[in-house]
Protein backbone atom coordinates (compact mmCIF):
# COMPACT_ATOMS: atom_id res chain seq x y z
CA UNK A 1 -54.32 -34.22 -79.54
CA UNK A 2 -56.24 -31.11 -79.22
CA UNK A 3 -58.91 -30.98 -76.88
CA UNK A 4 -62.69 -31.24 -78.16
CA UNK A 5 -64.03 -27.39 -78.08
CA UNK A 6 -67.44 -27.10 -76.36
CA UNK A 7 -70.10 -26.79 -78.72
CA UNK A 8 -71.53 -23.18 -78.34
CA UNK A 9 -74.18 -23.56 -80.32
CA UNK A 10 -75.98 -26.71 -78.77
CA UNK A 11 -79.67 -25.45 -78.57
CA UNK A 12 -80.98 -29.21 -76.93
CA UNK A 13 -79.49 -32.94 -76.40
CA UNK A 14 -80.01 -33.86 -79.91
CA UNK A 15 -79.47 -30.98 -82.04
CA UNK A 16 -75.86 -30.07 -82.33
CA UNK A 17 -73.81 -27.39 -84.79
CA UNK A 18 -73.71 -30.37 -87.58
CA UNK A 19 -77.54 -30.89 -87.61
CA UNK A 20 -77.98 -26.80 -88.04
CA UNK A 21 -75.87 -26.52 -91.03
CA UNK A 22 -77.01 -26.42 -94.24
CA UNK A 23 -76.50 -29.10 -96.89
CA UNK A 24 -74.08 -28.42 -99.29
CA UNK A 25 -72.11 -30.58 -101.94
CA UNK A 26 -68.35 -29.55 -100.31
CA UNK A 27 -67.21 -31.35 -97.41
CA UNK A 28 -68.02 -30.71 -93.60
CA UNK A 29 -65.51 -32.37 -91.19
CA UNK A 30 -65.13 -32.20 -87.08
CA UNK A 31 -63.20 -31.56 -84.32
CA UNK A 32 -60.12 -31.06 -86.76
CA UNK A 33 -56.21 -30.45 -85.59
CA UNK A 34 -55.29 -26.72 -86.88
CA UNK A 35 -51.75 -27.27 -85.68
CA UNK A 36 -51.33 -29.69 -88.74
CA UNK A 37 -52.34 -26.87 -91.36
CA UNK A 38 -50.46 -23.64 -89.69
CA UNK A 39 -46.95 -22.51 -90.10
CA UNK A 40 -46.15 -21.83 -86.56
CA UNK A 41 -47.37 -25.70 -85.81
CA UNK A 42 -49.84 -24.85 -82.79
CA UNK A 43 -53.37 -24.55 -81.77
CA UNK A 44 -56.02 -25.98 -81.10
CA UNK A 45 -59.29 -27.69 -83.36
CA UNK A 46 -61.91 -25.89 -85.67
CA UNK A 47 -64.87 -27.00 -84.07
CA UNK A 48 -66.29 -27.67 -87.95
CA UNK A 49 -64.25 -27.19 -90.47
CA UNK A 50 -65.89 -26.95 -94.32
CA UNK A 51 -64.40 -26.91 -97.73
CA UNK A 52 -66.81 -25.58 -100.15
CA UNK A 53 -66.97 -27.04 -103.37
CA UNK A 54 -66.81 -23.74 -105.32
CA UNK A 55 -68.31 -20.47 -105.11
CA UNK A 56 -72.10 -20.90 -105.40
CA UNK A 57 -71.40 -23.29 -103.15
CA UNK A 58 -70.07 -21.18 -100.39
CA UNK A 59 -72.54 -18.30 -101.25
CA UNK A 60 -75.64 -20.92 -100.39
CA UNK A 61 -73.52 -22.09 -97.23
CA UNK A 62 -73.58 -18.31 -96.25
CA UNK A 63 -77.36 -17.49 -97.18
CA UNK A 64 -78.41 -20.70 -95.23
CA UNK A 65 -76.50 -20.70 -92.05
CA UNK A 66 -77.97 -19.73 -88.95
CA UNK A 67 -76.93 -16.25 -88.02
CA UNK A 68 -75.51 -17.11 -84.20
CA UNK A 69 -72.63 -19.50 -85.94
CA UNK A 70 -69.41 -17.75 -86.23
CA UNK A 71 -67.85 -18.50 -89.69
CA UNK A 72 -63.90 -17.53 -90.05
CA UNK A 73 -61.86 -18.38 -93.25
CA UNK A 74 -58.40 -19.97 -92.72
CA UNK A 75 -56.16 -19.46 -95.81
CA UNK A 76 -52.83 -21.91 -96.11
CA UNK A 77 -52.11 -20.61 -92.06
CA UNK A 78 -49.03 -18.65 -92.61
CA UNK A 79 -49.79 -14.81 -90.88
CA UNK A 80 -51.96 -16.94 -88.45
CA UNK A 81 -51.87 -17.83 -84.87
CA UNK A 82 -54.43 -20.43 -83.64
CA UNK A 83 -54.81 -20.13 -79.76
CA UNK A 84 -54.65 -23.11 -77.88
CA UNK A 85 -58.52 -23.63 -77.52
CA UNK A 86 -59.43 -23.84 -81.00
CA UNK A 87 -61.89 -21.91 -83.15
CA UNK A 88 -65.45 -22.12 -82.44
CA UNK A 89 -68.16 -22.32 -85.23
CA UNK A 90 -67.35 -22.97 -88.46
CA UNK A 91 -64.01 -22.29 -90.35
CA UNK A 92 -63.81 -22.17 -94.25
CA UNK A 93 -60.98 -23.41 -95.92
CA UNK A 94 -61.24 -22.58 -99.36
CA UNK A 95 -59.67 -25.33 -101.77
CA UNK A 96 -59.44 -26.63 -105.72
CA UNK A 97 -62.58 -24.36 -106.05
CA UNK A 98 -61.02 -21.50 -105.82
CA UNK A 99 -57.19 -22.46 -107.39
CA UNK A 100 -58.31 -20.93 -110.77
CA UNK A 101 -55.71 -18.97 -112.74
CA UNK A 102 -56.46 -17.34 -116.10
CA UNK A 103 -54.30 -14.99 -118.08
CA UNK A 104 -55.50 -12.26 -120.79
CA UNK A 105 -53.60 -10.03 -122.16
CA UNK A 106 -52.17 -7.64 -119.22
CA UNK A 107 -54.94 -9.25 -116.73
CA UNK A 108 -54.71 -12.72 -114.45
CA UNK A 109 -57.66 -13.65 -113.33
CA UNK A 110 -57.03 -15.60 -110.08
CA UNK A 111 -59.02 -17.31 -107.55
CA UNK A 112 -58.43 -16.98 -103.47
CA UNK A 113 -57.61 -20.06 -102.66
CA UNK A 114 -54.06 -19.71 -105.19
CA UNK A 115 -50.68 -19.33 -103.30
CA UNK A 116 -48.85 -15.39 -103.92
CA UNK A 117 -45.86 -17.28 -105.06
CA UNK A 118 -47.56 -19.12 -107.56
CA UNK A 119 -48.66 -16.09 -109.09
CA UNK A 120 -45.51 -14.39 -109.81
CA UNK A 121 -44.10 -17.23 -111.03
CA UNK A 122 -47.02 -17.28 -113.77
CA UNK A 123 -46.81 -13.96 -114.32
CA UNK A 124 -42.68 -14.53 -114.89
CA UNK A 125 -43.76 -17.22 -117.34
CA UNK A 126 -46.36 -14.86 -118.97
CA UNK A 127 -43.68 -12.17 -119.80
CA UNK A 128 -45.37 -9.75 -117.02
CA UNK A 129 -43.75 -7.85 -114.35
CA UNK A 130 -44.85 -6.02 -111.59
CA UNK A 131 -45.88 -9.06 -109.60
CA UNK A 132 -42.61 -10.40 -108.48
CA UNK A 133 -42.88 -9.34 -104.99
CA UNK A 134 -45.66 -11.69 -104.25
CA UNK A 135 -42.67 -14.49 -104.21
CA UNK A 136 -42.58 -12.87 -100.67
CA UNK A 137 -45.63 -12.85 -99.60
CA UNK A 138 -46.50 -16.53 -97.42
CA UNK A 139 -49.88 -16.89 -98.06
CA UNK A 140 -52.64 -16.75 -100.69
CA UNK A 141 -54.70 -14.32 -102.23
CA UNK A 142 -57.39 -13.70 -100.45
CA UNK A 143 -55.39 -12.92 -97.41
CA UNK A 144 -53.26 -10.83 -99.44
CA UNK A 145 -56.30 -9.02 -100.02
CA UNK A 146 -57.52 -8.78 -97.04
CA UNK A 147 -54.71 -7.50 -95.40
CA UNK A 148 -52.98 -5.54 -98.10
CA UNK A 149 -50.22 -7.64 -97.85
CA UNK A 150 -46.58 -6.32 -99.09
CA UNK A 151 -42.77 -6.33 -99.09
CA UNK A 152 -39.94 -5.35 -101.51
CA UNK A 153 -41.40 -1.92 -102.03
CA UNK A 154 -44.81 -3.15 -103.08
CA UNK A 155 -48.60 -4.11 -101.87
CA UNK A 156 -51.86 -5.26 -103.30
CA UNK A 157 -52.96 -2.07 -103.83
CA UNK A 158 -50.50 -1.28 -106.59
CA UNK A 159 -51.32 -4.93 -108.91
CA UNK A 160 -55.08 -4.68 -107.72
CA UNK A 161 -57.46 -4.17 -110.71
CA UNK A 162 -61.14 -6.03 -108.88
CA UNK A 163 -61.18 -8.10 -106.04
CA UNK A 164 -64.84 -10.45 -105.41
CA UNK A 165 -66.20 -11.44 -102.92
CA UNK A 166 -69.09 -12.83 -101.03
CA UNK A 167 -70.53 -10.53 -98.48
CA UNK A 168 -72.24 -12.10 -94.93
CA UNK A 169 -75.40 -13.10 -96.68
CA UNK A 170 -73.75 -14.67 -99.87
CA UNK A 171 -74.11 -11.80 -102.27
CA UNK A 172 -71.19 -11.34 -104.76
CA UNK A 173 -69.72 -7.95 -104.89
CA UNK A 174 -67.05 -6.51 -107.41
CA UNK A 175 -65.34 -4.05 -105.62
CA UNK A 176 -63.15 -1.95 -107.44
CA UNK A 177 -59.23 -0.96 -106.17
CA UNK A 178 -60.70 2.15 -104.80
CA UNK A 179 -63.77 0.46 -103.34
CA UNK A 180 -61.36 -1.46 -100.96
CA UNK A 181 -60.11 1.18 -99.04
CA UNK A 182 -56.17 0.23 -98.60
CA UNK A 183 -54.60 1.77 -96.37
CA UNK A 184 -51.03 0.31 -94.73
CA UNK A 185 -51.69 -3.45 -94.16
CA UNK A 186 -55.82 -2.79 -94.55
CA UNK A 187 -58.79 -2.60 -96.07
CA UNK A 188 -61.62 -1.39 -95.45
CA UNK A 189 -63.93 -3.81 -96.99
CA UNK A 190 -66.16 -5.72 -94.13
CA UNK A 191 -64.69 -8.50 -91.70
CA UNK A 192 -67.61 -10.56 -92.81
CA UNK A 193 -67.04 -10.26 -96.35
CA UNK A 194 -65.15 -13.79 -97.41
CA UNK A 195 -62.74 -12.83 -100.83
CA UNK A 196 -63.14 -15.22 -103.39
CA UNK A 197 -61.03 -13.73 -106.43
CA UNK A 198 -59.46 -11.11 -107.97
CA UNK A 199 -58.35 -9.96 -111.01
CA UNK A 200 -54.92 -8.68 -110.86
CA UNK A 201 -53.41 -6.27 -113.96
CA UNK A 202 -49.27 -5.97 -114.81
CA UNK A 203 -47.23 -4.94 -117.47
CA UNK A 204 -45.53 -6.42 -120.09
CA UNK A 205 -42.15 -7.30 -119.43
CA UNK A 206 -38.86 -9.45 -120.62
CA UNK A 207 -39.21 -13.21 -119.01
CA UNK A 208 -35.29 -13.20 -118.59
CA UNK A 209 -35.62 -10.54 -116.33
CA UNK A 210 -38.50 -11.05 -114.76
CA UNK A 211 -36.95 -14.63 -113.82
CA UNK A 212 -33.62 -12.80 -112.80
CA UNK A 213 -35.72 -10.05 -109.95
CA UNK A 214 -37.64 -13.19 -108.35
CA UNK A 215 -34.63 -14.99 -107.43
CA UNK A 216 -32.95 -12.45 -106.41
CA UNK A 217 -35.86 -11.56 -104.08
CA UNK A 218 -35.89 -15.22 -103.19
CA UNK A 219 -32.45 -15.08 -102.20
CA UNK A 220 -32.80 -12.36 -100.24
CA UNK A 221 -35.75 -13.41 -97.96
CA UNK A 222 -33.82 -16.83 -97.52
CA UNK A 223 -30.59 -14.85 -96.57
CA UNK A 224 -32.60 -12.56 -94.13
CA UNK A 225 -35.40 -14.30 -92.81
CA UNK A 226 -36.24 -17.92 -90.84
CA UNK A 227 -38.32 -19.70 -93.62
CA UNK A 228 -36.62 -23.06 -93.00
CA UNK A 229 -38.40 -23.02 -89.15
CA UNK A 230 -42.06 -22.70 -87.46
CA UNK A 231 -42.96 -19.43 -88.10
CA UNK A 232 -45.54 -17.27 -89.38
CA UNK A 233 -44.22 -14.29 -91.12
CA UNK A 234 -43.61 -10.92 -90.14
CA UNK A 235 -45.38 -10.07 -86.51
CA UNK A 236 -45.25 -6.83 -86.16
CA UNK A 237 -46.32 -4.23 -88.67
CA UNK A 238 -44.04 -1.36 -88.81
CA UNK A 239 -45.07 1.53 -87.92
CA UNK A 240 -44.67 5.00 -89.73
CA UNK A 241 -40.87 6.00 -89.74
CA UNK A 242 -39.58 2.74 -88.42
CA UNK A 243 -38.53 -0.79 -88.82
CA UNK A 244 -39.94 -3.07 -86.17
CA UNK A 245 -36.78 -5.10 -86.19
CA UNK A 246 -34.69 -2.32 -85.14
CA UNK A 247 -37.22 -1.13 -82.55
CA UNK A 248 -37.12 -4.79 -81.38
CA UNK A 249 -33.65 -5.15 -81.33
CA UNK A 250 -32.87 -1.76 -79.38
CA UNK A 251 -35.25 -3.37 -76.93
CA UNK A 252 -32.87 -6.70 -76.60
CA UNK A 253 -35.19 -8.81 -77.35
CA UNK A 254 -33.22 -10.58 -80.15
CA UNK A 255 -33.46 -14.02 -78.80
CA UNK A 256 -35.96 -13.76 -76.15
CA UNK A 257 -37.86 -17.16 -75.66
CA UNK A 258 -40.33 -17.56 -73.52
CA UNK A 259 -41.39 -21.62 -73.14
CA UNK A 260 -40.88 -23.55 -76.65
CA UNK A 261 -41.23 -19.51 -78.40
CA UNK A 262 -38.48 -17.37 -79.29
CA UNK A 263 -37.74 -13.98 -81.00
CA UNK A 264 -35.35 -15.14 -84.17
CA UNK A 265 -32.21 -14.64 -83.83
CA UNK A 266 -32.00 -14.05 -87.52
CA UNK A 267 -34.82 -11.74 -87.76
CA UNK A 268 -36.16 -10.26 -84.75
CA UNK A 269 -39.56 -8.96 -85.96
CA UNK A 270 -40.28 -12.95 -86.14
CA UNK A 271 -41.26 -15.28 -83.75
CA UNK A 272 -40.45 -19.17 -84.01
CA UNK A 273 -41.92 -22.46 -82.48
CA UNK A 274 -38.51 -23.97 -81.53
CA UNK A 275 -40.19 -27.33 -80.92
CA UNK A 276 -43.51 -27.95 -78.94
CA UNK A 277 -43.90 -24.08 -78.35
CA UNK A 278 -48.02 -23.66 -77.64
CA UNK A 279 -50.25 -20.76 -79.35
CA UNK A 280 -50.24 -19.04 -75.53
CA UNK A 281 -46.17 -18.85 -75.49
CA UNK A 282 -46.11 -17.35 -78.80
CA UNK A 283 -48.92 -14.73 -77.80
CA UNK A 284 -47.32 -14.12 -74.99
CA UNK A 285 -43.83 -13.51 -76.32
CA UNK A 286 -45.06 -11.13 -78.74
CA UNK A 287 -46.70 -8.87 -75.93
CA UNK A 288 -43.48 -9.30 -73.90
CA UNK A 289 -42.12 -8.00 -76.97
CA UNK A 290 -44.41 -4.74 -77.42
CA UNK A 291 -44.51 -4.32 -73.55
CA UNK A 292 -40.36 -3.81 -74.03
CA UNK A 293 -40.65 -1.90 -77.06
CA UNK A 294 -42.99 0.21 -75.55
CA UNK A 295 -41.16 1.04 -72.57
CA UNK A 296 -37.38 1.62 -74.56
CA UNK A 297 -39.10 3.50 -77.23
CA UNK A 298 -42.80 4.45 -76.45
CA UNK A 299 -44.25 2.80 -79.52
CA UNK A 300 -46.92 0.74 -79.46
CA UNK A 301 -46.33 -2.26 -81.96
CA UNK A 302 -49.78 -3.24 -83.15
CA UNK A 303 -49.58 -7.27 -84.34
CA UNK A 304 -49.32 -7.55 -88.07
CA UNK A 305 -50.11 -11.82 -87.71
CA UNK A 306 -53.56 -12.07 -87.38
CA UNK A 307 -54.63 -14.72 -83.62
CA UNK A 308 -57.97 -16.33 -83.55
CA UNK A 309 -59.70 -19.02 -81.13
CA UNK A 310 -59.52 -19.47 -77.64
CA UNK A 311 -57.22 -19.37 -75.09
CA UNK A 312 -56.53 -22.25 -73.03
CA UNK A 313 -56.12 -20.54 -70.27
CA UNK A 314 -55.85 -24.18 -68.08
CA UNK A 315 -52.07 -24.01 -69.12
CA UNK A 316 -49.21 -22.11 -66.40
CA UNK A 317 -46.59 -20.27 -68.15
CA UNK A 318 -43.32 -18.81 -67.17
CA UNK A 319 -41.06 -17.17 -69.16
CA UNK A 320 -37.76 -18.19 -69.27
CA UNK A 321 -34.54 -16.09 -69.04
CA UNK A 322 -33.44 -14.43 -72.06
């Protein structure tokens, strides 16, 4: 079991992060396991975790809250590494509140909490194309959003129409696609700001076709990458003119494990939890990985999945021989 973080924001004896929070008709809960909710299978405990019940409800939660509480918002935990101490504060998990999907005419309307997958596969149904590639993404929309998040030739910024969201005080915003500020696994829109929805626009398109692209696409990523095993996506983002896989391979670190962590031998731009693997051997692999990188090809690899929380820093390491 993970260990019980220490509660930062204890102002006396009596009054701790719980009794500070405001009341709200979604769901608080303590001291809960993130291993159990991320792909990779580690980390430690949100300190709180809530589940607003919709919307309004999370915009009062963020008008209300006292400002010293950290808030972050946890998604389905794919492109996420929990560190071995757990996240302080108060993380979000947005659920059935936010799993709204509505189509009209060339437009789905879609709420944050909805899985990329599911989305092309509506569209499919729907007769629209130009959303297939989210059959690729692992996560939902409001990381997709967040981060821009691509493959196949495509990213958010080509399907975006509006994106909404709450900003640190609760306020909505509708923020155009140019209001975002995309740029290559980005935007510019504030860390603070918690998406909520977007509205996503396509083209029309033959179903039979549509159908025929996602599993092919499907195919592929099943052919070329380890989605049967603890991972967490693509770590790495590529940087401009290369392929972090090839970078990583030229490096030899195809393989490399350090602890219960190892580079894929399948695909070496991810990293796998080959059975009771912590958050720190997985953090640590990846630097090994950009320290090599670095040094056969003087790029700096900047981390494309996104680590939160605390180290544990009570644990020894060693790496183990490639």
């Amino acid at each position: 079991m993970s260990k019980p973080i220490c509660d930062i924001t204890k102002i006396s004896p009596h009054l701790t992060i719980l009794d500070r929070l405001p009341k709200v008709r979604g769901r608080y809960s303590v001291e809960v396991d993130l291993s159990r909710l991320t792909w990779f299978q580690v980390g430690g405990a949100a300190q709180v975790l809530f589940k607003p019940a919709d919307v309004e409800d999370l915009a009062f939660f963020l008008k209300q809250k006292p400002k010293d509480i950290p808030v972050f918002v946890f998604g389905v935990g794919s492109n996420l590494l929990v560190r071995d101490g757990g996240i302080p504060g108060v993380t979000i998990r947005l659920g059935k509140g936010f799993t709204n999907v509505a189509v009209s005419g060339m437009k789905i309307d879609v709420g944050a909490g909805v899985l990329d997958r599911f989305i092309s596969m509506v569209a499919c149904e729907e007769a629209l194309k130009d959303l297939e590639y989210l059959c690729g993404i692992p996560g939902t929309i409001g990381g997709a959003l967040r981060m821009n998040a691509g493959c196949y030739g495509s990213e958010m910024k080509d399907i975006l129409d509006v994106a909404f969201a709450l900003d640190e005080q609760g306020k909505f915003h509708a923020l155009t696609n140019g209001e975002m500020g995309f740029t290559y696994r980005h935007c510019s829109v504030p860390e603070d700001w918690i998406f909520v929805g977007a509205r996503l626009k396509a083209r029309s398109g033959n179903t039979s076709i549509i159908r025929r692209r996602l599993q092919s696409l499907l195919s592929e990523r099943e052919k070329t990458q380890p989605v049967s095993t603890r991972t967490g996506g693509s770590t790495f983002a590529n940087p401009v003119g290369y392929k972090c896989w090839e970078l990583i391979d030229k490096a030899g670190c195809r393989g490399l494990r350090w602890g219960g962590a190892q580079v894929s031998e399948l695909h070496c731009n991810f990293l796998v939890n080959t059975g009771g693997a912590t958050a720190a051997e997985l953090e640590n692999l990846g630097e090994e990985v950009r320290k090599r990188v670095l040094q056969t090809s003087g790029i700096h690899l900047q981390w494309e999945i996104k680590r939160v929380g605390i180290s544990d820093v009570s644990r020894g390491l060693k790496e183990e021989a490639a």
